[in-house]
Each structure stands twice: as C-alpha cells, then as structure tokens.
C-alpha atoms as a PDB file:
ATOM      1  CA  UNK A   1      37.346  12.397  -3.470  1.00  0.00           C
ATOM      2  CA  UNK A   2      35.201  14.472  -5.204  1.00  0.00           C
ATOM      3  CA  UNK A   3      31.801  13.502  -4.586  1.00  0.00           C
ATOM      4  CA  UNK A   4      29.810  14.981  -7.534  1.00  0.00           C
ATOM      5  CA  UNK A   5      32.392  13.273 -10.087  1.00  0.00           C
ATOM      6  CA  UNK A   6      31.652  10.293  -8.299  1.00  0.00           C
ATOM      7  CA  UNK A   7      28.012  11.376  -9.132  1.00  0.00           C
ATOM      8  CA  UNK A   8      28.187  11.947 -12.533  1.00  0.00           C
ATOM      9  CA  UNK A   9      30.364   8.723 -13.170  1.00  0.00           C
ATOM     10  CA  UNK A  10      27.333   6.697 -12.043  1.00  0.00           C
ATOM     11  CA  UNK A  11      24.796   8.465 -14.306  1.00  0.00           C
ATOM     12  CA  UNK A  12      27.543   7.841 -17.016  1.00  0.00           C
ATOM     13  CA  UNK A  13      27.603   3.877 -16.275  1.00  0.00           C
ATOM     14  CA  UNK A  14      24.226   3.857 -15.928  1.00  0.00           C
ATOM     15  CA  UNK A  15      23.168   5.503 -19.383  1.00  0.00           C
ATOM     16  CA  UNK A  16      26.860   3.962 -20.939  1.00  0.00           C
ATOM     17  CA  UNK A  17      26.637   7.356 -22.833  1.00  0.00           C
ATOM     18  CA  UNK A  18      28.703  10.592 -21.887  1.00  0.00           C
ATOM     19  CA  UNK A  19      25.610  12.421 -24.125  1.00  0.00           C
ATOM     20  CA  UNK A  20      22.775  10.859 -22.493  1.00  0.00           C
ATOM     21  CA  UNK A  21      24.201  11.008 -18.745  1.00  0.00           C
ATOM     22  CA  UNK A  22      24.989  14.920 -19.496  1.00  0.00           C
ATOM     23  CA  UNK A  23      21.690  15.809 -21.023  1.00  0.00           C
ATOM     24  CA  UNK A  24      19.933  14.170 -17.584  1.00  0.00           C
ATOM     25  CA  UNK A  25      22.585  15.712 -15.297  1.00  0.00           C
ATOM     26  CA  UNK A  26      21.657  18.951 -17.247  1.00  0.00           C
ATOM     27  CA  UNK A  27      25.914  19.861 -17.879  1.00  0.00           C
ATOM     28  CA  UNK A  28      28.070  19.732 -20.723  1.00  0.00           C
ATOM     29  CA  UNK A  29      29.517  16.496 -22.209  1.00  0.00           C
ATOM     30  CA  UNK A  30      33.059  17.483 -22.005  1.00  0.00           C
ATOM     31  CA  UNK A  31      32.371  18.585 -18.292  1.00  0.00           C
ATOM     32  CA  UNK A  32      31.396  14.939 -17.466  1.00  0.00           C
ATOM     33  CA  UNK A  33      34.544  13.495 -19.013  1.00  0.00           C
ATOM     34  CA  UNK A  34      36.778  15.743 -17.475  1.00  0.00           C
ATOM     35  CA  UNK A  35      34.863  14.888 -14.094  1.00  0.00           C
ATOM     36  CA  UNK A  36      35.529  11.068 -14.751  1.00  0.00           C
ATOM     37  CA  UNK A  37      39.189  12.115 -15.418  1.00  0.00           C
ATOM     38  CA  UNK A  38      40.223  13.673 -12.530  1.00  0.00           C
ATOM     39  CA  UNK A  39      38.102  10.970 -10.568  1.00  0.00           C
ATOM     40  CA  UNK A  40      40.368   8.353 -12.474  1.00  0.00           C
ATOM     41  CA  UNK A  41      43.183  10.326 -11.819  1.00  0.00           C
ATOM     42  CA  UNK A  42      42.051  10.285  -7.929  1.00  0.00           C
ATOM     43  CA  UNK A  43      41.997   7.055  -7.940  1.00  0.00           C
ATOM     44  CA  UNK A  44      45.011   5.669  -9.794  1.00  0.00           C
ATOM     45  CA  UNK A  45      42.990   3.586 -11.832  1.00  0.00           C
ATOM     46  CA  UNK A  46      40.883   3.619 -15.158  1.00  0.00           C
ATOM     47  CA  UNK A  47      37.460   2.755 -14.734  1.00  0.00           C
ATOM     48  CA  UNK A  48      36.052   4.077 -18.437  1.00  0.00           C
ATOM     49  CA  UNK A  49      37.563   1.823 -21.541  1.00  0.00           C
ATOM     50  CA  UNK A  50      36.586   4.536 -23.957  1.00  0.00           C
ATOM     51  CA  UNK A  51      36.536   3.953 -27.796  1.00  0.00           C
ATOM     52  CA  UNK A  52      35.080   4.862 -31.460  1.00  0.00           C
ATOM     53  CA  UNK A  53      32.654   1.845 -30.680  1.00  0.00           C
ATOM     54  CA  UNK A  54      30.968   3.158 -26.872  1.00  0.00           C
ATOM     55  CA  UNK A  55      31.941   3.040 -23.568  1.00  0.00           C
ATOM     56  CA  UNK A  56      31.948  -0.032 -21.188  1.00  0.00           C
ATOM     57  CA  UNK A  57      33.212  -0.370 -17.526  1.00  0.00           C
ATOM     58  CA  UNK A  58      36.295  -1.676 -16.681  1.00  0.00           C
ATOM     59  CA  UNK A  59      37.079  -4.608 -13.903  1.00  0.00           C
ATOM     60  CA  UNK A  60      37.982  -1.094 -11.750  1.00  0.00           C
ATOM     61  CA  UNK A  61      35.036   0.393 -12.744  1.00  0.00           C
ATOM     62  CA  UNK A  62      32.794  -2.124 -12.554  1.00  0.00           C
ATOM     63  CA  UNK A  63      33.852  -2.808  -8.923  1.00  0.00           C
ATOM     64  CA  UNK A  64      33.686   1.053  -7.800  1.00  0.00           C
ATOM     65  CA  UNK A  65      30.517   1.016  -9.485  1.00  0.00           C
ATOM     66  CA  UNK A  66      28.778  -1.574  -6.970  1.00  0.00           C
ATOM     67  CA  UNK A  67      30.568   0.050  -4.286  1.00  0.00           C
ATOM     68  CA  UNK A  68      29.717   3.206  -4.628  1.00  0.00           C
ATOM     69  CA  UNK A  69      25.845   3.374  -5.764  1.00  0.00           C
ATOM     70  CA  UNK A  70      24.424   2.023  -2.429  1.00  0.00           C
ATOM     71  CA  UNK A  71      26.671   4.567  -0.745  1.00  0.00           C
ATOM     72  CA  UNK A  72      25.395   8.033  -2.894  1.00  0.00           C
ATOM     73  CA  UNK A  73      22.252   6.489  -2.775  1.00  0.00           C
ATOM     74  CA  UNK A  74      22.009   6.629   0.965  1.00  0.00           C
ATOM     75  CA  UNK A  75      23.633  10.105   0.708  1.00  0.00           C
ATOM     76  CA  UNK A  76      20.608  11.312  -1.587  1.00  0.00           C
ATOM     77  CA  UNK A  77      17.937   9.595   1.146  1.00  0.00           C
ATOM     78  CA  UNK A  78      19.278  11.024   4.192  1.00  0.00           C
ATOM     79  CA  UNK A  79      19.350  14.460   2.351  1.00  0.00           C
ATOM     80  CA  UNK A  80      15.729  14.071   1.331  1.00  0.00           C
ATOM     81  CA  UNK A  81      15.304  12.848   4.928  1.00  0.00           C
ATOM     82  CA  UNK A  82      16.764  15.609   6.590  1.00  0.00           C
ATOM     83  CA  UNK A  83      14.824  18.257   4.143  1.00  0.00           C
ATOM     84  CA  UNK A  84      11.470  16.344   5.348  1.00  0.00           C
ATOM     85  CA  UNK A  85      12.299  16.745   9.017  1.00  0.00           C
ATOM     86  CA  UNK A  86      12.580  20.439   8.699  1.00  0.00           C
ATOM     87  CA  UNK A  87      10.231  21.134   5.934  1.00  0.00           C
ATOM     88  CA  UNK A  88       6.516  21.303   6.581  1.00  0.00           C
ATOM     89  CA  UNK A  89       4.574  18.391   5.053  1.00  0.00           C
ATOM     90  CA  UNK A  90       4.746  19.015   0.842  1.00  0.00           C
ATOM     91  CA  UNK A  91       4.451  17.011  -2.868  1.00  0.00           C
ATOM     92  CA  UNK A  92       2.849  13.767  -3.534  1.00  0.00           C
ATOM     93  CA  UNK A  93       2.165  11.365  -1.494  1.00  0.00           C
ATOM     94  CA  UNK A  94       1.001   8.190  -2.786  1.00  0.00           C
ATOM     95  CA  UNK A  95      -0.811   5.230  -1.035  1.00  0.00           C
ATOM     96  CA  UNK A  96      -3.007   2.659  -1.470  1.00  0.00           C
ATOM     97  CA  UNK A  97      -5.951   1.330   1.087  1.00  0.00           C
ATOM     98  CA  UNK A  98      -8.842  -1.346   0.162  1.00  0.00           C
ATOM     99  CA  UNK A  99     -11.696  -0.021  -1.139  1.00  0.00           C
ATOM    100  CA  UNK A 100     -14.432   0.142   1.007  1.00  0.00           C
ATOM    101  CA  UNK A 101     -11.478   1.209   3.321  1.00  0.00           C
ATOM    102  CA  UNK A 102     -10.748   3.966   1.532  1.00  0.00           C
ATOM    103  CA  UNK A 103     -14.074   5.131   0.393  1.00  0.00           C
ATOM    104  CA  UNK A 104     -15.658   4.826   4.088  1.00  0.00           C
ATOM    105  CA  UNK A 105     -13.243   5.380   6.454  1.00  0.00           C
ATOM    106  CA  UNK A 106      -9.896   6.822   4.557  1.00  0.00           C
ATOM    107  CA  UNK A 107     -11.742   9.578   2.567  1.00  0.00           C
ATOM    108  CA  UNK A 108     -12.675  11.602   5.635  1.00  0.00           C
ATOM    109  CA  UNK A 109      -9.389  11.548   6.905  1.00  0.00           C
ATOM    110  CA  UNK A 110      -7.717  12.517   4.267  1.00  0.00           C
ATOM    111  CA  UNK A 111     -10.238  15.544   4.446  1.00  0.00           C
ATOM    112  CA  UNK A 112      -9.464  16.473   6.998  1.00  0.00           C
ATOM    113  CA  UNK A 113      -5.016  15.693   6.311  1.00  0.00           C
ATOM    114  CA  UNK A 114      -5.488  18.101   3.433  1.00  0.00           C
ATOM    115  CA  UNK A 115      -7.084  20.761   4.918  1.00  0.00           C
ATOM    116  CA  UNK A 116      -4.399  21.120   7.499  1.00  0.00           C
ATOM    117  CA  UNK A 117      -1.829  21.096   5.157  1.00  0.00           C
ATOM    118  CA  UNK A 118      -2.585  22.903   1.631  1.00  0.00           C
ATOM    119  CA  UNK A 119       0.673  21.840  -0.088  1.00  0.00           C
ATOM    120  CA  UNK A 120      -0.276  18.061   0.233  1.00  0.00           C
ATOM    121  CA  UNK A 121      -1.244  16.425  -2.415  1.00  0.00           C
ATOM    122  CA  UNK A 122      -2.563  12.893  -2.179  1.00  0.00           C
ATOM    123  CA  UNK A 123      -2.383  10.257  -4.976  1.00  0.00           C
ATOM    124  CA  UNK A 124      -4.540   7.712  -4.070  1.00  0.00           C
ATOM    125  CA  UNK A 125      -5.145   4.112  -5.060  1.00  0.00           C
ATOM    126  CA  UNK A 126      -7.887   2.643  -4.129  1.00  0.00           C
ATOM    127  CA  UNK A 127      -8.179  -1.394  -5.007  1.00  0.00           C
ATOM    128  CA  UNK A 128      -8.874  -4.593  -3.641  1.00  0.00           C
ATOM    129  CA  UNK A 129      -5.952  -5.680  -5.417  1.00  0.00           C
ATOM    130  CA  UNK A 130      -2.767  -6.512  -3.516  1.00  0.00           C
ATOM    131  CA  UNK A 131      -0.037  -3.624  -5.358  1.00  0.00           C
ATOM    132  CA  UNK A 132       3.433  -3.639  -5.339  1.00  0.00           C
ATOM    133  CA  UNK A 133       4.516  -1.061  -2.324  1.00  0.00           C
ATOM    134  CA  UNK A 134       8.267  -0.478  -3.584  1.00  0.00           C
ATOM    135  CA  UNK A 135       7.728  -1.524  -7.455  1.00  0.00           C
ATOM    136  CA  UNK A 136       4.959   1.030  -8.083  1.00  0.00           C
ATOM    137  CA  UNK A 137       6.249   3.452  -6.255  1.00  0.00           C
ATOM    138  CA  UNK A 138       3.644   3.934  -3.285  1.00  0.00           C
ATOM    139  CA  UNK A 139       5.052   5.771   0.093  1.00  0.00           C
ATOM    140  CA  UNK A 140       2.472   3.856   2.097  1.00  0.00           C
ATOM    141  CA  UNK A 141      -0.136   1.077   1.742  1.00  0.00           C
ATOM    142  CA  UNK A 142      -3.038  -0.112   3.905  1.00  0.00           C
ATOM    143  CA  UNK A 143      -3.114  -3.979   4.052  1.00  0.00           C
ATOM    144  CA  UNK A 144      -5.215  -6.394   5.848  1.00  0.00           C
ATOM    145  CA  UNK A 145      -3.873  -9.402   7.586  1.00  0.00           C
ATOM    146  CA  UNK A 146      -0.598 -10.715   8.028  1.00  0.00           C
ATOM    147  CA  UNK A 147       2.336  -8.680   6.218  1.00  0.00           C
ATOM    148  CA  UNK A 148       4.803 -11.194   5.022  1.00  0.00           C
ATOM    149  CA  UNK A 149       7.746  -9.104   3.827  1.00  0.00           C
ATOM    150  CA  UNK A 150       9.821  -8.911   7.009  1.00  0.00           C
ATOM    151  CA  UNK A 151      11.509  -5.991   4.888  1.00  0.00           C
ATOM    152  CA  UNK A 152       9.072  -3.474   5.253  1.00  0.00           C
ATOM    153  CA  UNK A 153       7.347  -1.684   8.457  1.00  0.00           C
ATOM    154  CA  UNK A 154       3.826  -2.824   9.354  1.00  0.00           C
ATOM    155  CA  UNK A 155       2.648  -0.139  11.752  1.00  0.00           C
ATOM    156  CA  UNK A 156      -1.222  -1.860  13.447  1.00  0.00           C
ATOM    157  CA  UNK A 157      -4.073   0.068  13.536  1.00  0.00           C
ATOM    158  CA  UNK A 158      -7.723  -0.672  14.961  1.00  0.00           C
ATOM    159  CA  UNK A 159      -8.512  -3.965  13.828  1.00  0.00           C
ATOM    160  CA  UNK A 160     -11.416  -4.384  11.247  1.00  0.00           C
ATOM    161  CA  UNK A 161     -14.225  -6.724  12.376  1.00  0.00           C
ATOM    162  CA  UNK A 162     -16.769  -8.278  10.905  1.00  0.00           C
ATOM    163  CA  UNK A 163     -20.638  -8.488  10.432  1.00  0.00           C
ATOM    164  CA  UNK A 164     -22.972 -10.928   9.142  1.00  0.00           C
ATOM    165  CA  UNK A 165     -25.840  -9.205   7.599  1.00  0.00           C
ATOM    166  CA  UNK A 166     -29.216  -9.016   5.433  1.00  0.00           C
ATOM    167  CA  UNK A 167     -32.234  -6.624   5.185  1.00  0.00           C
ATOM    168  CA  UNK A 168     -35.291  -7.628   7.058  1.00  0.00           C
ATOM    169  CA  UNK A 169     -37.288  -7.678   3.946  1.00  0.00           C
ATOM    170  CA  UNK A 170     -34.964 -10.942   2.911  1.00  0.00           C
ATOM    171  CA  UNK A 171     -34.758 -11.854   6.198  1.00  0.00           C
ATOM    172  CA  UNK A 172     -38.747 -12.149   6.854  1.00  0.00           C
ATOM    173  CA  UNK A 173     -39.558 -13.761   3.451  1.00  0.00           C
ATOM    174  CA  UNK A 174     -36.514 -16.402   3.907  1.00  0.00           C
ATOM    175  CA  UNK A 175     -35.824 -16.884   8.292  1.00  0.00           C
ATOM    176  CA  UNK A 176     -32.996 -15.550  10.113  1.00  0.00           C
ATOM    177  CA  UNK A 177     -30.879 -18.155  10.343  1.00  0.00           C
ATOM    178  CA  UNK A 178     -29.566 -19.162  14.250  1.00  0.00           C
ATOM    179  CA  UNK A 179     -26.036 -21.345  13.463  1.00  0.00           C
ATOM    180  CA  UNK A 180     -24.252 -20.708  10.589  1.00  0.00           C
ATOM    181  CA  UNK A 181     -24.497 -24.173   9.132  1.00  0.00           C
ATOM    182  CA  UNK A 182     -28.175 -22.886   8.360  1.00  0.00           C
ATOM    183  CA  UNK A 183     -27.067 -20.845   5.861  1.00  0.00           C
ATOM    184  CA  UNK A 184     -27.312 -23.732   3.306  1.00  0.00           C
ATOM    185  CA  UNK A 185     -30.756 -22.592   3.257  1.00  0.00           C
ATOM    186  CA  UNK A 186     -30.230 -19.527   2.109  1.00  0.00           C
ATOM    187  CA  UNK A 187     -28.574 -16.971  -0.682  1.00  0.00           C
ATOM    188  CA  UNK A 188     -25.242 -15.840   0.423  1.00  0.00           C
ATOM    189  CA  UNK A 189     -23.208 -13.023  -1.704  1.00  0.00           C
ATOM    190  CA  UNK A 190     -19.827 -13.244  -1.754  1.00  0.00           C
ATOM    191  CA  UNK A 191     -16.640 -11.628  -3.422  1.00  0.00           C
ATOM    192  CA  UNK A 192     -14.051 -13.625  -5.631  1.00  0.00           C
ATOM    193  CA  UNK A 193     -10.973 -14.202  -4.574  1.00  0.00           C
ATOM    194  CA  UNK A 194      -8.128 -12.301  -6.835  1.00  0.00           C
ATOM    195  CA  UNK A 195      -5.946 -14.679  -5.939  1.00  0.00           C
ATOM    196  CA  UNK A 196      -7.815 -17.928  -6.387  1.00  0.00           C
ATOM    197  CA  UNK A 197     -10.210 -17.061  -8.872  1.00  0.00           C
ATOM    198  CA  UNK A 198     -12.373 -18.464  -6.572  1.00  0.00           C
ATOM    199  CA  UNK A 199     -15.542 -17.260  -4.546  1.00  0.00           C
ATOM    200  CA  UNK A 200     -14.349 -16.670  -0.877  1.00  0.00           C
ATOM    201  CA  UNK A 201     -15.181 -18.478   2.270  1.00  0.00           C
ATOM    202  CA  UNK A 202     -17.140 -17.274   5.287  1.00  0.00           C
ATOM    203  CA  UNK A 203     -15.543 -17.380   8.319  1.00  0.00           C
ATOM    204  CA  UNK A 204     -17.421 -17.849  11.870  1.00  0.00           C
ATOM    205  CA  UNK A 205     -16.256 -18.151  15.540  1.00  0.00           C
ATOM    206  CA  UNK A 206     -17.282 -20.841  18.078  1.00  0.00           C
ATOM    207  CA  UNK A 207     -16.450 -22.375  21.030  1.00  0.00           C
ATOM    208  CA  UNK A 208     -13.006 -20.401  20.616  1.00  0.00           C
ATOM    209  CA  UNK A 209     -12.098 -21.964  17.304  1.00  0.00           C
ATOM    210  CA  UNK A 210     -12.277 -20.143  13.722  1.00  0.00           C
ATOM    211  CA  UNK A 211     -14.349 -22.195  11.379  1.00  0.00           C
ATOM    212  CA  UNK A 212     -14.505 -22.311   7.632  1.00  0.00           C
ATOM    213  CA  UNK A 213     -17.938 -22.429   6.113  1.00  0.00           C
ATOM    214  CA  UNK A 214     -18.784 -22.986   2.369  1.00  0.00           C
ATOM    215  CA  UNK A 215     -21.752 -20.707   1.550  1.00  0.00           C
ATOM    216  CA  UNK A 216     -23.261 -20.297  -1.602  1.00  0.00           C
ATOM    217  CA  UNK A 217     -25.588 -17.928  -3.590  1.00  0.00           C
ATOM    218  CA  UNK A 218     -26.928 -16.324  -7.087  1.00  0.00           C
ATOM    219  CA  UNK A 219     -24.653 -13.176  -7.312  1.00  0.00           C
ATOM    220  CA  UNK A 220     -20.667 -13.231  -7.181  1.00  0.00           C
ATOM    221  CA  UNK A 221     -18.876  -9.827  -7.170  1.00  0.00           C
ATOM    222  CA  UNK A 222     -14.779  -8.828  -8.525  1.00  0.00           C
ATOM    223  CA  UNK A 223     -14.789  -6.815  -5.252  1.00  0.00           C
ATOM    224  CA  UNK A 224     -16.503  -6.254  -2.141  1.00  0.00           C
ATOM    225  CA  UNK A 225     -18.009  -2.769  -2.558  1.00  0.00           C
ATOM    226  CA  UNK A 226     -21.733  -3.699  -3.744  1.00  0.00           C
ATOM    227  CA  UNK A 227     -21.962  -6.264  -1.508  1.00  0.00           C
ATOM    228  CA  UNK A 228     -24.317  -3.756   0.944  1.00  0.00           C
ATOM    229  CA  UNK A 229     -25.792  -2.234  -1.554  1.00  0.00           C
ATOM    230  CA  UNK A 230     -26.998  -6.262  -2.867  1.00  0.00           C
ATOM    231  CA  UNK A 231     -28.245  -7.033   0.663  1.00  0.00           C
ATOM    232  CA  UNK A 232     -30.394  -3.342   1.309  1.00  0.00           C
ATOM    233  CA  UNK A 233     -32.171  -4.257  -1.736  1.00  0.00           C
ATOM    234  CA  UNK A 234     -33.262  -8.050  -0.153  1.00  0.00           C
ATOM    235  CA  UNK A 235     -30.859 -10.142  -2.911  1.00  0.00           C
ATOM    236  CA  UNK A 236     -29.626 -11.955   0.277  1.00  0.00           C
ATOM    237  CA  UNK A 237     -26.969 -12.647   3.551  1.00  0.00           C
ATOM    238  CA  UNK A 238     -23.685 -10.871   3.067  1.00  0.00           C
ATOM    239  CA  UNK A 239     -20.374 -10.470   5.547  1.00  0.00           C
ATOM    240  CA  UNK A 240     -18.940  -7.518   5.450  1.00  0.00           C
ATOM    241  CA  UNK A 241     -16.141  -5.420   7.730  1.00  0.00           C
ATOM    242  CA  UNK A 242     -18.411  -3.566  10.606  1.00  0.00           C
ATOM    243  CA  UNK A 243     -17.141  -0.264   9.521  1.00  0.00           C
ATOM    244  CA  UNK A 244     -18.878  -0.790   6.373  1.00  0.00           C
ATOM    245  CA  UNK A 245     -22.415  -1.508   7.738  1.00  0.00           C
ATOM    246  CA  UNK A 246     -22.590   0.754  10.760  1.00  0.00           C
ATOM    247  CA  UNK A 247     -24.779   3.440   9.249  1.00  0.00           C
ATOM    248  CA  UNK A 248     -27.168   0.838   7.284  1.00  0.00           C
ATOM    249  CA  UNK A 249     -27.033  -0.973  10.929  1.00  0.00           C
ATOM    250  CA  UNK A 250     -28.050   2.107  12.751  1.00  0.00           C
ATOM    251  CA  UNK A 251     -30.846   3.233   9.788  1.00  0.00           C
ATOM    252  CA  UNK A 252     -32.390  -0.373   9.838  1.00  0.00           C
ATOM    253  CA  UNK A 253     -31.966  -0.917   6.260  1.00  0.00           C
ATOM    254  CA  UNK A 254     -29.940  -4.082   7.334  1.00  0.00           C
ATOM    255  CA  UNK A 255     -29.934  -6.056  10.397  1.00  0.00           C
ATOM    256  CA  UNK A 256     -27.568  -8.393  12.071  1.00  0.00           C
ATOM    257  CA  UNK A 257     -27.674 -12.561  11.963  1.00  0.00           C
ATOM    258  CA  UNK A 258     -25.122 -15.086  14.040  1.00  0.00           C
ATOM    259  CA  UNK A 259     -24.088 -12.347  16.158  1.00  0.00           C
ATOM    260  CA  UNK A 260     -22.596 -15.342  18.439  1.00  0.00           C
ATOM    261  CA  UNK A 261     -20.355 -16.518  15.878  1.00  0.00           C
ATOM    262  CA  UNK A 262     -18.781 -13.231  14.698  1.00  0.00           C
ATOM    263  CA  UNK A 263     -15.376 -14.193  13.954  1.00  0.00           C
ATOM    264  CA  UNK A 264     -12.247 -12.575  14.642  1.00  0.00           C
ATOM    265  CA  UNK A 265     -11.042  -8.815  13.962  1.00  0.00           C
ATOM    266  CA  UNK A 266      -8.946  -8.594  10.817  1.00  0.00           C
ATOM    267  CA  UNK A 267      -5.518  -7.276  11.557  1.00  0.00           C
ATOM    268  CA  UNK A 268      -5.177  -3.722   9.742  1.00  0.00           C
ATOM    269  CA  UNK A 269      -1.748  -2.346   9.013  1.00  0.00           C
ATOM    270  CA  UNK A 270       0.065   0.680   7.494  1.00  0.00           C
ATOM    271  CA  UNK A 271       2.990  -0.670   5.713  1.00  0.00           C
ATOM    272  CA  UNK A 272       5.844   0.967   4.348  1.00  0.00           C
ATOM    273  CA  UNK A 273       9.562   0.976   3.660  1.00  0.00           C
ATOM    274  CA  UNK A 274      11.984   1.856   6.622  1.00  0.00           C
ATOM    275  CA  UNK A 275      13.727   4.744   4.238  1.00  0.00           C
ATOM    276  CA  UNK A 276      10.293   6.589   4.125  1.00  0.00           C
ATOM    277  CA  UNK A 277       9.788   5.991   8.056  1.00  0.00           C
ATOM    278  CA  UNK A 278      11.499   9.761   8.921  1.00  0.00           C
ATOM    279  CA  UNK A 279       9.138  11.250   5.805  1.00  0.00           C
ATOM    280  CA  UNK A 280       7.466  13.836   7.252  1.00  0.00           C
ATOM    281  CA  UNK A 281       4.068  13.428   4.591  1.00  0.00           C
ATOM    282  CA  UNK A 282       4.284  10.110   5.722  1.00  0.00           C
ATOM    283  CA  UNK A 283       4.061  11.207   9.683  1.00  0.00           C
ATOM    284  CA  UNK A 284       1.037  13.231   9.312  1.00  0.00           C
ATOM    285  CA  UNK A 285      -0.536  10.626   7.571  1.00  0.00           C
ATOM    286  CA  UNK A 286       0.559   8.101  10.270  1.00  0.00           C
ATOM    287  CA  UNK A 287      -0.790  10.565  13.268  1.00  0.00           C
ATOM    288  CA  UNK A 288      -4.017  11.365  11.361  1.00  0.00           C
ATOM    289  CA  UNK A 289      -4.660   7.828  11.170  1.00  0.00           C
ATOM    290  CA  UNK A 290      -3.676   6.652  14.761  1.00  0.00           C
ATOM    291  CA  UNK A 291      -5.739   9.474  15.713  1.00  0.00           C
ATOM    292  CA  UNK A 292      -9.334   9.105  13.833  1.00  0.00           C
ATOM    293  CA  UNK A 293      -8.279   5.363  13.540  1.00  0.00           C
ATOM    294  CA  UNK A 294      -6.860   4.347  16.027  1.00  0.00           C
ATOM    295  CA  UNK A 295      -4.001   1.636  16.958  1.00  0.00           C
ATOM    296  CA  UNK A 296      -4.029  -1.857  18.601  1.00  0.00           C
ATOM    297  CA  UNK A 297      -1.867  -2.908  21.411  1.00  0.00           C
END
C-alpha cells in the first residue's frame, strides 16, 4: 500500500477539498486524485463519492479513515522521535511553571539550558493559572500538587515548602504571634483562589495533622508574586513557598513566625505527555532541572 497516498487521502478527508488538501500538501490537484485512485484501486473499494456538489466519504472511506489516522499519526511521532534522539537539542520548546517558580528558581536554569545549547529556544509561560498541557500546545508544564490526569507523566522534583513570614518592623509594632490561632490578631495577606474566587486558606502542621486556618487581612492579591514585596514593606504576615523568601530571610528584611507549625512540602512535578517523553529538548530540560532542582524519592 502506498503510504503517501494513504497520506494525502487523509489531508483530502480532512479539508473535504482536493484544492485545499493540495495547496497544504504543497502538490498538484490532479496528483492527489490520481493518488486516491490508485489507493482505491489498491484497495478494491471506493472510499471518495465524488460529484459537481463536493466530496464526502463513503461507508469504506469513512471506516479506513478512523483506521488509518491513529496509525500515520504514530508513524509521523516516532519519525519526529527518532530525529530528536539523534539530533542535538533544537526549535521551540514551550512550557509553563508558576510564577514565582519561574521567575525565582526556573529563570536561572533556563540560563544556564540556553547557553549550553544555542539552537534552543524557550517559549515560556509563566502563570498561576492552571493551562491546558495538550490543548495549548505546551511540551512540558510545572504543576504543584497532585496531577490528576492519569494520562500524562508526572516526573517529582524537590518538593516546595513553606514559610510563614513578616518584617520585624510589623512584627514589633503588632507581636509575633506563637500558635497560629493568634493570627486573628493580626493582618494576614493572602492570594485568591482562581478556582474559587475565593481568598485561600493557610495551612499549618501540628501534632502530625494538617490543619486549616481561616486568616484574614486588608490586602487580597490575583496571584502570589507581591505577596513579599507587601510583607518587606510592614503591610503584614504572609505564607509563602521557602524558595521565595530565602534571600529576604537571609538579608533580614523578613523574619520567620510558627516555625513549629510549618506545614507540609508541596509536591512539585514536571508533567508531560508520554509521546514527548523520548524528545530530546524535553531531556535537557528534564536533566537541567533534576540537576539544579533536584528530585524526591
């Protein structure tokens, strides 16, 4: 069977115009339709009913058509597979990480990914926002917490914790607080949810058991970027991923509170689909992060 008649017959179905099909498969009408012809002829069937009105697919060629897309489809990955196994990393690659992630931790190693390997080219998304991985085209996505879709590949990396924190201007003009039920006393900045349209919970650890507490305060952000910047200038107590903090930790522009009752690391993952898994922009990416990043056991 000839395999690029095959091709062109799907291009054809898919467009239900000889013109259109041959103008994207960059040949000549009449060399489509006397691809389709011989294929028909191959086949012993018709799978084109052809007329002054269009084209449509027959009950033949409507069944060869289901057939036979998943299998040049496959075809086309494995040769774009085996191209990236022998090709040194190349093109676009596009992801998508949190961002504070991305800012903070991400940017550097990208540096560092794009130095090594001029014809890389990075299109990068960075957004609190949860983004469709396979409908928006992405090769990769960073994602916190549990992945869901059983369909795609979660590879862990270091989990993110967290850190309660304020400045020590706020913290001297309003008390550090010593249980986190104390913090009903004071102004706590938090992030809406873009899911729930609601301001998010705080979460604290103790006695081994994750508790829920309902905070409140003056200043609710769409994301969680300015949250630091709100609590260097005194506004009040934020939580925030430890990554985030360290070097306004180490300066002592902020300062820790309910260091007992940090709660639990936040699982972080690099998702993608299994056909991109032999991608070899997606394996640099993969061993730059497991390297600078680092993964959980």
């Amino acid at each position: 069977m000839d395999l690029n008649a095959v091709r062109q017959f799907l291009k054809v179905a898919e467009c239900q115009s000889f013109t259109e099909a041959a103008l994207q498969l960059g040949v000549t009408q009449s060399g489509v339709s006397r691809a389709i012809s011989r294929l028909e002829q191959q086949l012993g069937v018709r799978l084109l009913h052809r007329n002054t009105r269009g084209l449509g697919l027959t009950p033949d060629g409507m069944l060869f058509y289901e057939r036979s897309a998943p299998l040049v489809g496959g075809l086309e990955e494995l040769r774009r597979q085996l191209q990236d196994r022998r090709c040194s990393p190349s093109g676009v690659l596009k992801i998508s990480a949190p961002s504070a992630f991305g800012r903070v931790a991400l940017m550097p190693i990208l540096a560092r990914l794009l130095e090594r390997h001029p014809q890389l080219q990075v299109d990068m998304v960075m957004t609190d926002r949860m983004v469709e991985l396979v409908d928006e085209g992405f090769d990769a996505v960073l994602r916190t917490g549990a992945i869901g879709d059983q369909r795609l590949i979660a590879r862990p990396l270091a989990p993110l914790d967290w850190v309660t924190i304020a400045s020590p201007d706020y913290l001297s003009r309003r008390g550090i607080p010593e249980h986190p039920r104390e913090l009903v006393a004071h102004n706590c900045l938090r992030v809406r949810s873009q899911h729930t349209g609601r301001a998010d919970s705080w979460h604290f650890a103790e006695s081994g058991r994750v508790c829920k507490v309902e905070v409140e305060g003056n200043l609710v952000f769409d994301h969680g970027d300015p949250l630091l910047d709100a609590a260097r200038q005194g506004v009040g107590i934020v939580q925030v991923m430890a990554f985030y903090a360290r070097e306004a930790l180490a300066r002592g522009e902020v300062q820790a509170v309910l260091a007992g009752f940090t709660p639990p690391a936040r699982p972080l993952s690099l998702v993608y689909q299994p056909s991109r898994q032999h991608s070899a922009k997606l394996q640099v990416l993969k061993d730059a992060l497991l390297q600078h990043w680092g993964a959980s056991e």
